[in-house]
N, C-alpha and C. Protein backbone atom coordinates (compact mmCIF):
# COMPACT_ATOMS: atom_id res chain seq x y z
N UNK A 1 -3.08 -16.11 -13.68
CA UNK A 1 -3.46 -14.74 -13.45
C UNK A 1 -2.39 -14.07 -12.58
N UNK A 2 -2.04 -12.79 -13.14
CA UNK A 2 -0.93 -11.78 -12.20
C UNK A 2 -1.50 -11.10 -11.65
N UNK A 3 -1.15 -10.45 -10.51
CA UNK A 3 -1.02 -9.05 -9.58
C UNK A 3 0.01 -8.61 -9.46
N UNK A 4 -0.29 -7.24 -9.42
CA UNK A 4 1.42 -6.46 -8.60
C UNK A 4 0.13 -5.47 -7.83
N UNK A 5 1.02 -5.78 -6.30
CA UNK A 5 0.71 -4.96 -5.18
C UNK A 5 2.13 -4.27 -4.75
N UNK A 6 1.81 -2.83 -4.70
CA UNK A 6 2.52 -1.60 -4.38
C UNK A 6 2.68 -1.21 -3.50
N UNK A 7 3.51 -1.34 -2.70
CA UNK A 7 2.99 -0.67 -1.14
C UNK A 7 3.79 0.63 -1.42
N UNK A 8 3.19 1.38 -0.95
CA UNK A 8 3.85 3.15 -1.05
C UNK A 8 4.39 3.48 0.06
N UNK A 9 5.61 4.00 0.15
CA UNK A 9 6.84 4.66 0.90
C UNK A 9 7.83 5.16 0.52
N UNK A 10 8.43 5.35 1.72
CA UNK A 10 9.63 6.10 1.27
C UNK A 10 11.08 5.69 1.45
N UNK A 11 12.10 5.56 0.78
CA UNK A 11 13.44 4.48 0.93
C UNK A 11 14.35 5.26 1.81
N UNK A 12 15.13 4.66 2.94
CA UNK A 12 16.19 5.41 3.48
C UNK A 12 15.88 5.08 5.12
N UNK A 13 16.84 4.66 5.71
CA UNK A 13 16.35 4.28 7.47
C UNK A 13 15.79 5.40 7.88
N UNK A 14 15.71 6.78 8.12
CA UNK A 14 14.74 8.02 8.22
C UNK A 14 13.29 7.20 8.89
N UNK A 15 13.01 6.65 7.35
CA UNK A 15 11.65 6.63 7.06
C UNK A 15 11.06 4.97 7.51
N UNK A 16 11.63 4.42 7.94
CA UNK A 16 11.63 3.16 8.28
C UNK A 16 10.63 2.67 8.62
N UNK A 17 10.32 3.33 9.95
CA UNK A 17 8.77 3.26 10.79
C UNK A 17 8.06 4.86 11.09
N UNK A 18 8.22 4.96 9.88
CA UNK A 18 7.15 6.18 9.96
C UNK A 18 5.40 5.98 9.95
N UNK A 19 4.97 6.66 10.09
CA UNK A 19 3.66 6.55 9.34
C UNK A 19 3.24 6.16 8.02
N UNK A 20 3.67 7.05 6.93
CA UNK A 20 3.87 7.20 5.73
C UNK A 20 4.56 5.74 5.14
N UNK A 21 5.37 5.06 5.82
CA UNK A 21 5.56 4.11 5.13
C UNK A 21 4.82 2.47 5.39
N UNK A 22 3.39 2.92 5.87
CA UNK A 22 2.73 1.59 6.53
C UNK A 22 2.74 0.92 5.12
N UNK A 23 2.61 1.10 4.04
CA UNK A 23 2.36 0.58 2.80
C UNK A 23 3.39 -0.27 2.24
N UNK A 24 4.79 -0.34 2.77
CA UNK A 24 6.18 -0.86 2.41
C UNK A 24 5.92 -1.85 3.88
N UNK A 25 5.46 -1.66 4.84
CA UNK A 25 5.25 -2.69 5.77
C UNK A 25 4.36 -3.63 5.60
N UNK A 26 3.11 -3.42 5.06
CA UNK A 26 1.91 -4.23 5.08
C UNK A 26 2.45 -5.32 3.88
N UNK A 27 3.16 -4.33 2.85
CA UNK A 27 3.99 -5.46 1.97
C UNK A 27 5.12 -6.29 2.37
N UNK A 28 5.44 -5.92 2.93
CA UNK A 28 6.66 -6.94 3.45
C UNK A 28 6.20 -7.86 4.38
N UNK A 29 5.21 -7.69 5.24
CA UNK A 29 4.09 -8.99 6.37
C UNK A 29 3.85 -9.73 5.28
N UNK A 30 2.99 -9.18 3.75
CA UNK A 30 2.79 -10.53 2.74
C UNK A 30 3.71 -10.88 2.32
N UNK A 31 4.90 -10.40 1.91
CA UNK A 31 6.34 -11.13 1.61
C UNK A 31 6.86 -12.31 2.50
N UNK A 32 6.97 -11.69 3.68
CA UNK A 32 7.32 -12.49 4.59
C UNK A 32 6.92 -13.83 4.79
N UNK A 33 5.40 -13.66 4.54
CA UNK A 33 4.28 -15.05 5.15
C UNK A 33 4.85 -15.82 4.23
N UNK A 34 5.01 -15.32 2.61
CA UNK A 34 4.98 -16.49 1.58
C UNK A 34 6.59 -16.87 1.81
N UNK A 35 7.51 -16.69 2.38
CA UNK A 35 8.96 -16.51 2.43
C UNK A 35 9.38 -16.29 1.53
N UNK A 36 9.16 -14.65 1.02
CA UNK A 36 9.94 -14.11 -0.34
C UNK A 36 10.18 -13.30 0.32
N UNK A 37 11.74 -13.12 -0.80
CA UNK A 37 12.75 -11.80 -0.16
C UNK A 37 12.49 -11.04 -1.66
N UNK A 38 12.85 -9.53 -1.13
CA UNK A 38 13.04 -8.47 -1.97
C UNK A 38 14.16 -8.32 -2.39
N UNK A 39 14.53 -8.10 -3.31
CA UNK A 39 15.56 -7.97 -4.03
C UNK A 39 15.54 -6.08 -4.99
N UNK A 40 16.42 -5.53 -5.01
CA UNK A 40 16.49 -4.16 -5.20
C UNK A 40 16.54 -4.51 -7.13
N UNK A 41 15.61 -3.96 -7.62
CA UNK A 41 15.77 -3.94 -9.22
C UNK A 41 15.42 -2.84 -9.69
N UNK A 42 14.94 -2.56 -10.94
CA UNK A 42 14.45 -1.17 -11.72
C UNK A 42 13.33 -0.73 -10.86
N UNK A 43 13.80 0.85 -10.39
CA UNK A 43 12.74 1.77 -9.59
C UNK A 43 12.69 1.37 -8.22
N UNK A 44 12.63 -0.29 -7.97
CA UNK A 44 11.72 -0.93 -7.08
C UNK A 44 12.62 -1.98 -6.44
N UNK A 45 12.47 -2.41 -4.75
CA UNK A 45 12.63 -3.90 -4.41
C UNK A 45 11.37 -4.57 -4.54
N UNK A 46 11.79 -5.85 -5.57
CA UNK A 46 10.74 -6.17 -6.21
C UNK A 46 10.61 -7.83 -5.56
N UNK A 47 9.94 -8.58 -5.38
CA UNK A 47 9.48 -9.90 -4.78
C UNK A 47 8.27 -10.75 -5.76
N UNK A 48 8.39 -11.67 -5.67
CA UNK A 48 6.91 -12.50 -6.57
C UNK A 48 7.13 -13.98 -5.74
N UNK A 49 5.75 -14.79 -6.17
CA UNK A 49 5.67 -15.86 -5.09
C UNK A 49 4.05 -16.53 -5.77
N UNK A 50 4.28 -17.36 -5.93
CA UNK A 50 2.38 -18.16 -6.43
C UNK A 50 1.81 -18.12 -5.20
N UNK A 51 0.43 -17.89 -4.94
CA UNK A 51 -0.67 -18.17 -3.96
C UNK A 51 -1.77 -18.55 -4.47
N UNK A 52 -2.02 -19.36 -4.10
CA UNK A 52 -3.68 -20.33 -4.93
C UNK A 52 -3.20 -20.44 -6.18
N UNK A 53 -2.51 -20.35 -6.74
CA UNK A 53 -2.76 -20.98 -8.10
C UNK A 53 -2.43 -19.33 -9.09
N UNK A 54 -2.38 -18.35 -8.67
CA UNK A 54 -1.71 -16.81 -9.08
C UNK A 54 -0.19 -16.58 -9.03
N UNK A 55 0.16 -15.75 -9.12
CA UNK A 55 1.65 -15.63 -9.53
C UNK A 55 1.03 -13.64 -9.11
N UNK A 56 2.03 -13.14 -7.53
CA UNK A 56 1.99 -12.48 -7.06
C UNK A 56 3.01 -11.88 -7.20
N UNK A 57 2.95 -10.57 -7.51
CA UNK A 57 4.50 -9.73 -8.22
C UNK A 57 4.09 -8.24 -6.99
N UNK A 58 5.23 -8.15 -6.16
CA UNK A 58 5.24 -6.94 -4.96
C UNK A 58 6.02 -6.16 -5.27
N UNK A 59 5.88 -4.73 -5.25
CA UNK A 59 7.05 -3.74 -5.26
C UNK A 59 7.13 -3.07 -4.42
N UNK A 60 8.16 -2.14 -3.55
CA UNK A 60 8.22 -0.85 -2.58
C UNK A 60 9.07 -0.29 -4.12
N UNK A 61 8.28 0.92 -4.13
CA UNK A 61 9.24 1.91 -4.99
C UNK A 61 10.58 2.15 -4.27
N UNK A 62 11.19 2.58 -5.27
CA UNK A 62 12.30 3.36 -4.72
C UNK A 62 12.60 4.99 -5.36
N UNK A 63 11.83 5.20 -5.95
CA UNK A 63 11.64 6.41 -6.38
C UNK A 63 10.72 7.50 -5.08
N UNK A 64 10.78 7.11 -4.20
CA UNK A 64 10.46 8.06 -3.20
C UNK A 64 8.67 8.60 -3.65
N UNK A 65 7.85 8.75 -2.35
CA UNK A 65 6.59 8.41 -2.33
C UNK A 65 6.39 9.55 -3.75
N UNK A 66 6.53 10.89 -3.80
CA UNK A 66 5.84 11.95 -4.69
C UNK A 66 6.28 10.79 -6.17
N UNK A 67 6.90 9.71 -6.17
CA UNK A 67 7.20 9.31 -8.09
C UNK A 67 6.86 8.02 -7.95
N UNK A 68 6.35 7.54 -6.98
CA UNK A 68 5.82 6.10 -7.06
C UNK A 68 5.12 5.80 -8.42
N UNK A 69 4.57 6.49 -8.65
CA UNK A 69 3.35 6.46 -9.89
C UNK A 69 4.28 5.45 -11.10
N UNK A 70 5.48 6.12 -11.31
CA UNK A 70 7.18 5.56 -12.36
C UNK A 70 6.86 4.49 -12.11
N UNK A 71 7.37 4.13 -11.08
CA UNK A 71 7.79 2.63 -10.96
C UNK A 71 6.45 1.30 -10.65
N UNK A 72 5.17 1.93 -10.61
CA UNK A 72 4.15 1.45 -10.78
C UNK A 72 3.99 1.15 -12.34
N UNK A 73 4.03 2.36 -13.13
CA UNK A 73 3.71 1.92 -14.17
C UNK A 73 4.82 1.22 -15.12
N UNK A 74 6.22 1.48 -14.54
CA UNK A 74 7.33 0.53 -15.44
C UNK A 74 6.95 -1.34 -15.01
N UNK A 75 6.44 -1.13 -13.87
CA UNK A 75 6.35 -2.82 -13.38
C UNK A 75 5.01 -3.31 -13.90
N UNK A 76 4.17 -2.78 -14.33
CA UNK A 76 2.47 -2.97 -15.02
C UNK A 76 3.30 -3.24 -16.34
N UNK A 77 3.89 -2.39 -17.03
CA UNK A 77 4.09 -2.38 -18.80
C UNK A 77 5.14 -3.72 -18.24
N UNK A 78 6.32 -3.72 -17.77
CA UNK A 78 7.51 -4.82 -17.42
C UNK A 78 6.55 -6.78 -17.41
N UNK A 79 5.41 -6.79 -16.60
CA UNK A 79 5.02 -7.74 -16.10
C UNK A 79 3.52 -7.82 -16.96
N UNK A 80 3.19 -6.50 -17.67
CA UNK A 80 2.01 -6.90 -18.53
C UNK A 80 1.09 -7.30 -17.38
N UNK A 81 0.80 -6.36 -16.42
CA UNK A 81 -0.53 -6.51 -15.50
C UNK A 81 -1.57 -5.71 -15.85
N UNK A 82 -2.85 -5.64 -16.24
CA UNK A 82 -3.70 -4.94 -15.82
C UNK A 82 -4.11 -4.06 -14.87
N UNK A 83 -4.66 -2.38 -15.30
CA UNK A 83 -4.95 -1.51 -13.97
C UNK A 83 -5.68 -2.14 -12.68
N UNK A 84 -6.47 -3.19 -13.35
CA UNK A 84 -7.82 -3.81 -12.64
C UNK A 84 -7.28 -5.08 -11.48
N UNK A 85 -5.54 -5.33 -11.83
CA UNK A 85 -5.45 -5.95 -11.62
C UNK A 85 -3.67 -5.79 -10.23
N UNK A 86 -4.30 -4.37 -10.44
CA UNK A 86 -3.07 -3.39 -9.52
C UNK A 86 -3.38 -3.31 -8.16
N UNK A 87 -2.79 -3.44 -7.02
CA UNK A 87 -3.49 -3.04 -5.74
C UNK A 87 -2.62 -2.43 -5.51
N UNK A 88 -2.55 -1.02 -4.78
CA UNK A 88 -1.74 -0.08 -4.65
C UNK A 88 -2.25 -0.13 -3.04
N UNK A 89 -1.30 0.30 -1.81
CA UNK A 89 -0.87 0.16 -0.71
C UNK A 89 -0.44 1.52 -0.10
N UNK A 90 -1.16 1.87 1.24
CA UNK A 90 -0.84 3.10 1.54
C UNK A 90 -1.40 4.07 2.39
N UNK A 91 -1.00 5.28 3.20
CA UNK A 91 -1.45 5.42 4.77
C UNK A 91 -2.64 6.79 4.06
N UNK A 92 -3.48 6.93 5.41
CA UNK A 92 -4.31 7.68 5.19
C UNK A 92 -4.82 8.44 6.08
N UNK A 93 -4.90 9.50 5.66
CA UNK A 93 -4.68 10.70 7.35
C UNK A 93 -6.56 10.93 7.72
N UNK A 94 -7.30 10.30 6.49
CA UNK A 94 -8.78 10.96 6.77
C UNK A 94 -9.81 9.44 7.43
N UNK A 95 -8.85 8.15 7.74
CA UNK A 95 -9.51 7.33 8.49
C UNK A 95 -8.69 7.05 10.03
N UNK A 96 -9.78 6.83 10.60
CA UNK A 96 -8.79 6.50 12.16
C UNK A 96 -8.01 5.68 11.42
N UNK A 97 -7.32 5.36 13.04
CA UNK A 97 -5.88 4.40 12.58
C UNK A 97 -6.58 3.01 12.72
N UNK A 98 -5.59 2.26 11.90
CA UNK A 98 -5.86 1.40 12.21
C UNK A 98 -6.98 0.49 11.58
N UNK A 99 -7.94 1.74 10.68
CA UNK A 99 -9.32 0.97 10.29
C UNK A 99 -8.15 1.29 8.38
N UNK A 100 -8.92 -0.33 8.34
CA UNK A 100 -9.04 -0.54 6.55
C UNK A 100 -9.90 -0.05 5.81
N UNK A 101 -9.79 0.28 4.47
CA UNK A 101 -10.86 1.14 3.24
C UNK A 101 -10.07 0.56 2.08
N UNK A 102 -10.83 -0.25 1.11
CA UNK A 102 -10.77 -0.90 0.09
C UNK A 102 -11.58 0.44 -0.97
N UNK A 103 -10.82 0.55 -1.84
CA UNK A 103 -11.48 1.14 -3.01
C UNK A 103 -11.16 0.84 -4.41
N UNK A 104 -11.88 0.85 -5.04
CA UNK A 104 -11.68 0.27 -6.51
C UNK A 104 -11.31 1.84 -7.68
N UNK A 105 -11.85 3.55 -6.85
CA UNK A 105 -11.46 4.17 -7.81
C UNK A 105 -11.16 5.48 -6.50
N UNK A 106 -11.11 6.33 -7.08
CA UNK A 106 -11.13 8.00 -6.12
C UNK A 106 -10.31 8.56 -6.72
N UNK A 107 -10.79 10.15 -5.64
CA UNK A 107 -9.48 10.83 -5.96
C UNK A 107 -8.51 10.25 -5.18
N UNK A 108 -7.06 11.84 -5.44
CA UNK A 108 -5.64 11.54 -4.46
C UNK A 108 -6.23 11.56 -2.81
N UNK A 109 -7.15 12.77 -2.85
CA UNK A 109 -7.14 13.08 -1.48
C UNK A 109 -6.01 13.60 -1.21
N UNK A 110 -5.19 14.25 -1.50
CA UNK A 110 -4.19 15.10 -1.18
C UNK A 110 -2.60 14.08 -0.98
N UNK A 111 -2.74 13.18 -1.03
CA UNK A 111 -2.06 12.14 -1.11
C UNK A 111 -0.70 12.30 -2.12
N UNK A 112 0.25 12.50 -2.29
CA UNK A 112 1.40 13.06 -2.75
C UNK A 112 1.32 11.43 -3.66
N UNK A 113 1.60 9.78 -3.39
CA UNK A 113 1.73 9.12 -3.71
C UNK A 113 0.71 8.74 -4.55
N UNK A 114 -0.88 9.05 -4.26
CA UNK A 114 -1.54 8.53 -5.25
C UNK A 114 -2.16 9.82 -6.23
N UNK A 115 -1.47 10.85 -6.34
CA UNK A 115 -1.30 12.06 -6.91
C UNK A 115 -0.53 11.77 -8.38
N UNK A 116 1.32 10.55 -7.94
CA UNK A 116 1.59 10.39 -8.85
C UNK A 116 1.25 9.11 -9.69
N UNK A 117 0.97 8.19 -8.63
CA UNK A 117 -0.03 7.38 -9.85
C UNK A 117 -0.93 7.37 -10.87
N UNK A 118 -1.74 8.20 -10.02
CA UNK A 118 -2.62 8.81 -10.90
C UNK A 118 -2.64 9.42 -12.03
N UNK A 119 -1.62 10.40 -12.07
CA UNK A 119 -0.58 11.07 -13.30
C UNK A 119 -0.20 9.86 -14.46
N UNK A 120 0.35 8.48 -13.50
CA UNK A 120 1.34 8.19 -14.68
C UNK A 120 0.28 6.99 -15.00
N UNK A 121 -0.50 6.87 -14.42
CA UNK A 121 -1.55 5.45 -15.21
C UNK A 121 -2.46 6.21 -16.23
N UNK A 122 -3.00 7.48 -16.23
CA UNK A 122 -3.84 8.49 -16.32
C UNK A 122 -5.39 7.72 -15.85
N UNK A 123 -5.51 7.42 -14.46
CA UNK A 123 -6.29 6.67 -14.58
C UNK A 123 -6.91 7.29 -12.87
N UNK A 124 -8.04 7.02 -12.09
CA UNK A 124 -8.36 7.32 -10.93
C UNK A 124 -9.20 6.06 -10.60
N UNK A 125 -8.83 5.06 -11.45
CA UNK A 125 -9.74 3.90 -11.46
C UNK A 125 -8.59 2.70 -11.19
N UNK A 126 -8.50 2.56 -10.03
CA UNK A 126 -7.41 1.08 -9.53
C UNK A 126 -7.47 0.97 -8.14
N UNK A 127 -7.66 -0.76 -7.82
CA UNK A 127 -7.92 -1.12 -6.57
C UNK A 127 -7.02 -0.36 -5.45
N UNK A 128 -7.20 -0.09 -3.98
CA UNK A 128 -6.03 0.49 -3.46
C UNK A 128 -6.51 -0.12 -1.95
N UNK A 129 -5.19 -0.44 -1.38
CA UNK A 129 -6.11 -0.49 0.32
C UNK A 129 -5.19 0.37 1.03
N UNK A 130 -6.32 1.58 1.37
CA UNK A 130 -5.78 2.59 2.53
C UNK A 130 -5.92 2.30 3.98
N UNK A 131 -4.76 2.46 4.79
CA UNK A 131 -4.52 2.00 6.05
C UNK A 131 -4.53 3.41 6.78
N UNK A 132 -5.76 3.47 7.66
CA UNK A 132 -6.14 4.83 8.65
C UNK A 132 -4.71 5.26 9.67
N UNK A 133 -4.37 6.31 9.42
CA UNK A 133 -3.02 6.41 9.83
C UNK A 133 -3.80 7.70 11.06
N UNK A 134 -4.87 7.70 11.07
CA UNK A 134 -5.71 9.22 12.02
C UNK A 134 -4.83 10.56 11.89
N UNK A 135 -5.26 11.44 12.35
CA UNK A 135 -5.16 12.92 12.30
C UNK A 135 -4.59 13.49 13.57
N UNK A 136 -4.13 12.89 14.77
CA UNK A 136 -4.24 13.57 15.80
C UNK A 136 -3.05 14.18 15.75
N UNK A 137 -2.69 15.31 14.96
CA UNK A 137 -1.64 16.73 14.86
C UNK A 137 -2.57 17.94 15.15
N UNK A 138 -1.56 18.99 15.21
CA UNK A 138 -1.96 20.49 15.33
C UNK A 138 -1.93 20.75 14.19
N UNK A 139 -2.51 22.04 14.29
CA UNK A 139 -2.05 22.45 12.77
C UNK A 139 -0.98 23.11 12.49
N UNK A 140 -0.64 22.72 11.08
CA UNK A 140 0.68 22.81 10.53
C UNK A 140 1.76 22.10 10.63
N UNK A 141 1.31 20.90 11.22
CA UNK A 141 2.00 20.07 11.52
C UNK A 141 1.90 18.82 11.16
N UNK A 142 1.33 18.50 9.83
CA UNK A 142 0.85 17.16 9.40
C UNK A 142 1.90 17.08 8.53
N UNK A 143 2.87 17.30 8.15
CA UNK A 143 4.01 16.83 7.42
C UNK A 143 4.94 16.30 8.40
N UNK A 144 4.94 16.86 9.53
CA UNK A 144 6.09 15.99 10.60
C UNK A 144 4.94 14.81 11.37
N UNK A 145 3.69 14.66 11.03
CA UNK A 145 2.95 13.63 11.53
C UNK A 145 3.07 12.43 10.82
N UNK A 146 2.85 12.84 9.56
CA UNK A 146 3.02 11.50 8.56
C UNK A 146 4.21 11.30 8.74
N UNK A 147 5.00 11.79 8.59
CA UNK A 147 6.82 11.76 8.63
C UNK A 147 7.07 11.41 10.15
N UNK A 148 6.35 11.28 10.80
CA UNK A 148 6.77 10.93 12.42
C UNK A 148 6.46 9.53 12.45
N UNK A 149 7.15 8.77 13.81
CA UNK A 149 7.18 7.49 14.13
C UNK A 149 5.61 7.50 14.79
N UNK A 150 5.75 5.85 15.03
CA UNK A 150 4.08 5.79 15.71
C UNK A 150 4.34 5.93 17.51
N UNK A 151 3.07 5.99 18.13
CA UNK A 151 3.03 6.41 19.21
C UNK A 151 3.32 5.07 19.98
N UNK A 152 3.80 5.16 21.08
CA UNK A 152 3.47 4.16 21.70
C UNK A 152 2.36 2.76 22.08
N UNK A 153 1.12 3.71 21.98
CA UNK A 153 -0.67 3.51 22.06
C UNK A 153 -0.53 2.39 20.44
N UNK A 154 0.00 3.36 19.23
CA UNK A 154 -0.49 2.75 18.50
C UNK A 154 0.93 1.70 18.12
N UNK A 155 1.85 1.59 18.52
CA UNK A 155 2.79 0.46 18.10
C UNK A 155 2.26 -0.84 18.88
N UNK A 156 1.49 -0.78 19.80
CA UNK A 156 0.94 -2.22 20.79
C UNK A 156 -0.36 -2.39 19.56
N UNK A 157 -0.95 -2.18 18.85
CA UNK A 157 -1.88 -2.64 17.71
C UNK A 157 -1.27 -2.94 16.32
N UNK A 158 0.20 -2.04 16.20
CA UNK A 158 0.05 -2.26 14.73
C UNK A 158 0.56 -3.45 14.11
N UNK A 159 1.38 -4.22 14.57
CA UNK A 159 1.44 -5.82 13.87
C UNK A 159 0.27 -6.38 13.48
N UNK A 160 -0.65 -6.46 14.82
CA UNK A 160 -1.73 -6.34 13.83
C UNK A 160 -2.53 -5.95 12.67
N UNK A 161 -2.65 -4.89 13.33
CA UNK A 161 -3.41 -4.09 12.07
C UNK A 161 -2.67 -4.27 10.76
N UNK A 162 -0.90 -4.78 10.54
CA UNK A 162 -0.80 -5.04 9.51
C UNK A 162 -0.85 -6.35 8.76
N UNK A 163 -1.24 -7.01 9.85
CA UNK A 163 -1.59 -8.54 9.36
C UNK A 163 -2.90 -8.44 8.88
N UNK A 164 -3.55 -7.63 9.70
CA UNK A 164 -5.46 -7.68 9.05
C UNK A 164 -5.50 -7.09 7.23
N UNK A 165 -4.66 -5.68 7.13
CA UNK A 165 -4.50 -5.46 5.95
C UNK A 165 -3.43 -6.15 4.71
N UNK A 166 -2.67 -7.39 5.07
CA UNK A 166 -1.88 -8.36 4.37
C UNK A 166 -3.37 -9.29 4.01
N UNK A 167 -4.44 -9.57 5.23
CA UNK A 167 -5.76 -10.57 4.79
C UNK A 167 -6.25 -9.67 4.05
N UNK A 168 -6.51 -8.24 3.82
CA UNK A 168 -7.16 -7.95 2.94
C UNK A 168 -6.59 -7.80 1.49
N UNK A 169 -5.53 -8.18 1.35
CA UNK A 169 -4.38 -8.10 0.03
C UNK A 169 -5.67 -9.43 -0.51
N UNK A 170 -5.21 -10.02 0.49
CA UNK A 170 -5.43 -11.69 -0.19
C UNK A 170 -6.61 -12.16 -0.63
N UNK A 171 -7.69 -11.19 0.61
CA UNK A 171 -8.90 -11.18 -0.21
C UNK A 171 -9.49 -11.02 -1.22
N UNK A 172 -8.59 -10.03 -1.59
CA UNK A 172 -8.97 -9.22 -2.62
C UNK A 172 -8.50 -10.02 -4.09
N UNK A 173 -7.66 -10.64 -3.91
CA UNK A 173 -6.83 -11.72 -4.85
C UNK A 173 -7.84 -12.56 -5.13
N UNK A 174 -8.09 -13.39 -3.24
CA UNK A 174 -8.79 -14.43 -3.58
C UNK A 174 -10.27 -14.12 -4.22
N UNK A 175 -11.29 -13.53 -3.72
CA UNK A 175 -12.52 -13.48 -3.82
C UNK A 175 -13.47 -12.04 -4.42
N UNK A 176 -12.24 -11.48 -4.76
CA UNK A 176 -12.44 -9.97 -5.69
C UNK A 176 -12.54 -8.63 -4.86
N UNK A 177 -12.89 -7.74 -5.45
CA UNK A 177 -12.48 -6.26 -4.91
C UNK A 177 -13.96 -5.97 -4.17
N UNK A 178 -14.97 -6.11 -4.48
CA UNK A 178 -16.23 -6.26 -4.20
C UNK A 178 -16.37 -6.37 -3.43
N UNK A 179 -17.03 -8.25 -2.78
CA UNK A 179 -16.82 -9.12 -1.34
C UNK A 179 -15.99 -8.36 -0.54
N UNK A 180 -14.52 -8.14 -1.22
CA UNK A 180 -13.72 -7.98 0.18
C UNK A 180 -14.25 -6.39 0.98
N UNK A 181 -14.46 -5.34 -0.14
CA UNK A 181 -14.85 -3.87 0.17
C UNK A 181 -16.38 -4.33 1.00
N UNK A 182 -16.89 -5.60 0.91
CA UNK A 182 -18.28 -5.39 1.83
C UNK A 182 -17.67 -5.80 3.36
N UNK A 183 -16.46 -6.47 3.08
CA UNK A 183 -15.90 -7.50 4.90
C UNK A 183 -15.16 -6.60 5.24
N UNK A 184 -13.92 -5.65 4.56
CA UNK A 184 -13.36 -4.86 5.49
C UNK A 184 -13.80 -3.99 5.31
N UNK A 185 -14.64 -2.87 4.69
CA UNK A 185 -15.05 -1.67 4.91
C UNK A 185 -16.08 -1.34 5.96
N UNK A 186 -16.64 -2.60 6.72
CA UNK A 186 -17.04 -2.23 7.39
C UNK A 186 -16.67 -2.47 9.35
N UNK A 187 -15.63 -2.82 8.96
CA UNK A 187 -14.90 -3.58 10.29
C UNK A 187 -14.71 -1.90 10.75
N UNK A 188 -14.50 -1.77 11.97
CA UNK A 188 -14.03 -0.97 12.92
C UNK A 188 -12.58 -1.19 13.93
């Protein structure tokens, strides 16, 4: 059985440790654990690695967050994965920080990245784990928030918090989309 997990961001040192790119981090903590390196290929630095007995296929686009959707769906048709069988990766301005949300369908939510997925799978139906990136901007100012580095407050939690959402990759692998949406959706 395959997966490809997506983490969504954006390519270029800029964007390194932004907000916006927790999704290219949380993927690279599961890269890391299994000791796979990324390697730069079509659209994507792309990584794969067996766990339990699966064959795990990772991408960071490189088509920059608004075209992620491309290189999602060239690596699904490329690797012959299933939608059902997609976990897409990525920050979220409408949960605190820090808290996990497993979903199996939705909308974008205003989400520029799962705006173009959505487009290019034609689909609103695929696993995703959103990582609470919180709200605390002014207004008019949530494009330099997502696009901004993390705070001090929250860089002393976030290794964590991206190791908790690398266990929920795995959960979700190991024991389905279900179980895992009942263990982390309700953690705080």
């Amino acid at each position: 059985m395959k997966y490809l997990i997506a983490g969504l961001g954006n390519i270029g040192d800029e964007y390194t440790n932004t907000r916006h790119n927790i999704g290219f981090k949380i993927v690279e903590a599961l890269a890391e654990e299994a000791s796979a390196s990324f390697v730069l290929e079509r659209l994507a630095f792309y990584t794969s690695y067996k766990w339990k007995g699966k064959a795990i296929h990772i991408i960071k686009p490189t088509t920059y967050m608004n075209e992620s959707g491309k290189a999602i769906r060239y690596w699904m048709n490329e690797l012959q994965i299933p939608v059902e069988r997609l976990i897409v990766v990525l920050d979220d301005l409408a949960i605190p920080f820090g808290q996990i949300r497993l979903r199996n369908k939705g909308s974008d939510g205003g989400h520029n990245g799962l705006t173009s997925v959505q487009h290019n799978l034609n689909s609103t139906v695929y696993p995703r784990v959103r990582f609470g990136i919180g709200s605390e901007f002014k207004k008019g100012s949530q494009v330099n928030y997502v696009l901004g580095d993390w705070t001090d407050g929250e860089n002393k939690y976030l290794s964590e918090k991206i190791k908790d959402s690398a266990e929920a990759i795995k959960s979700i692998i190991g024991i389905g989309l279900e179980r895992s949406m009942n263990i982390y959706n309700t953690q705080k």
